[in-house]
Protein backbone atom coordinates (compact mmCIF):
# COMPACT_ATOMS: atom_id res chain seq x y z
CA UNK A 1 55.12 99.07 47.13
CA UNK A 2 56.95 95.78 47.02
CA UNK A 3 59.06 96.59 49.49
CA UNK A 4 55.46 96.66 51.91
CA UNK A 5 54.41 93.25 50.44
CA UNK A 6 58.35 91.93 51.36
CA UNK A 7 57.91 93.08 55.00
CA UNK A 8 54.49 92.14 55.39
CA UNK A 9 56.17 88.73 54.50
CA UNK A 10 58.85 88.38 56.42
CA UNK A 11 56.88 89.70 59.78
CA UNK A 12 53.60 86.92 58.76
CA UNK A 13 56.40 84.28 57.99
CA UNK A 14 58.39 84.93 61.34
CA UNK A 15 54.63 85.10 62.97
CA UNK A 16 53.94 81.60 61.76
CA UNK A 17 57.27 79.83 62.79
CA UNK A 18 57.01 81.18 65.92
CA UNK A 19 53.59 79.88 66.77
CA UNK A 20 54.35 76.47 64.73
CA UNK A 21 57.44 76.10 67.36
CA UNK A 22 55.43 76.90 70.36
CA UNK A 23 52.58 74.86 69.37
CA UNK A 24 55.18 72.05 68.98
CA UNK A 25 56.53 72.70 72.16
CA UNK A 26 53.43 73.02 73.84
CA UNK A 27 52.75 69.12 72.44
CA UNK A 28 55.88 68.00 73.62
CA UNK A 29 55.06 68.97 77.32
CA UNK A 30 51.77 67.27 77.34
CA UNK A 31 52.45 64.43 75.60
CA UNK A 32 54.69 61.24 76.49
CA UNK A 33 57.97 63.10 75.46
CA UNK A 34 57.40 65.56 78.65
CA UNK A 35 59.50 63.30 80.72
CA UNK A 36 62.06 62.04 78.01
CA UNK A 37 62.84 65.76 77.26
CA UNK A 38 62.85 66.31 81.15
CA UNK A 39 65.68 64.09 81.77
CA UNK A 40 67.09 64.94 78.82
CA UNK A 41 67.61 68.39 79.51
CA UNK A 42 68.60 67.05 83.24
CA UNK A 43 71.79 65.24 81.57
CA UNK A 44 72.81 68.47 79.64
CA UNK A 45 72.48 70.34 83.03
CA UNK A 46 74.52 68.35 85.04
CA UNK A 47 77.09 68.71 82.23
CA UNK A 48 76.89 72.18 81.24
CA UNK A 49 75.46 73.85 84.11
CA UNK A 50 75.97 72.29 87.51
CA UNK A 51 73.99 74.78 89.29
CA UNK A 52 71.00 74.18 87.44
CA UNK A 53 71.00 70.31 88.22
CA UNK A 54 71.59 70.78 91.38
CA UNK A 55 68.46 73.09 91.59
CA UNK A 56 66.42 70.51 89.45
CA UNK A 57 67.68 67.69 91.97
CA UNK A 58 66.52 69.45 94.91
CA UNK A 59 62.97 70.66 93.25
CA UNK A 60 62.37 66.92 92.36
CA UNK A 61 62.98 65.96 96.04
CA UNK A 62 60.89 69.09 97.08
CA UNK A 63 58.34 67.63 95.27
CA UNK A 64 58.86 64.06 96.69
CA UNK A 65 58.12 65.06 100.09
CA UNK A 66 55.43 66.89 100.29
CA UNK A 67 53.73 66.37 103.76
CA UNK A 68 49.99 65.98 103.83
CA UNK A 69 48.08 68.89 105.85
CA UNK A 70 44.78 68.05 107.96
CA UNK A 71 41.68 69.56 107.66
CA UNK A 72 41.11 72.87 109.63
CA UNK A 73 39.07 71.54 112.80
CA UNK A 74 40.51 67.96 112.63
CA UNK A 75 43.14 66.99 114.91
């Protein structure tokens, strides 16, 4: 019988951490660290993992240049 009390532990205890990080995560996104973390994680990229900052380099100039699209009817 304990050992079903242990287990239901463990799995509620694991259950809680992992929402605690996401909801953590989920407020560092929204919040005025989104950016700081961003760049952040840009620096380790173009350290670690060239590739990958190279890909975030060319989504933020992606994103730069989006070109406006008219109407439908307007010339």
């Amino acid at each position: 019988m304990t050992d079903v009390w242990v287990g239901m532990l463990l799995v509620t205890g694991v259950a809680g951490l992992m929402v605690t990080l996401g909801l953590l995560a989920h407020r560092l996104r929204r919040g005025s660290a989104g950016p700081a973390i961003g760049a952040a994680m840009a620096a380790y990229d173009e350290a670690m993992h060239s590739t990958a900052y190279d890909t975030f380099v060319e989504t933020q100039a992606q994103a730069g240049r989006a070109i406006p699209l008219l109407a439908p009817g307007k010339r």
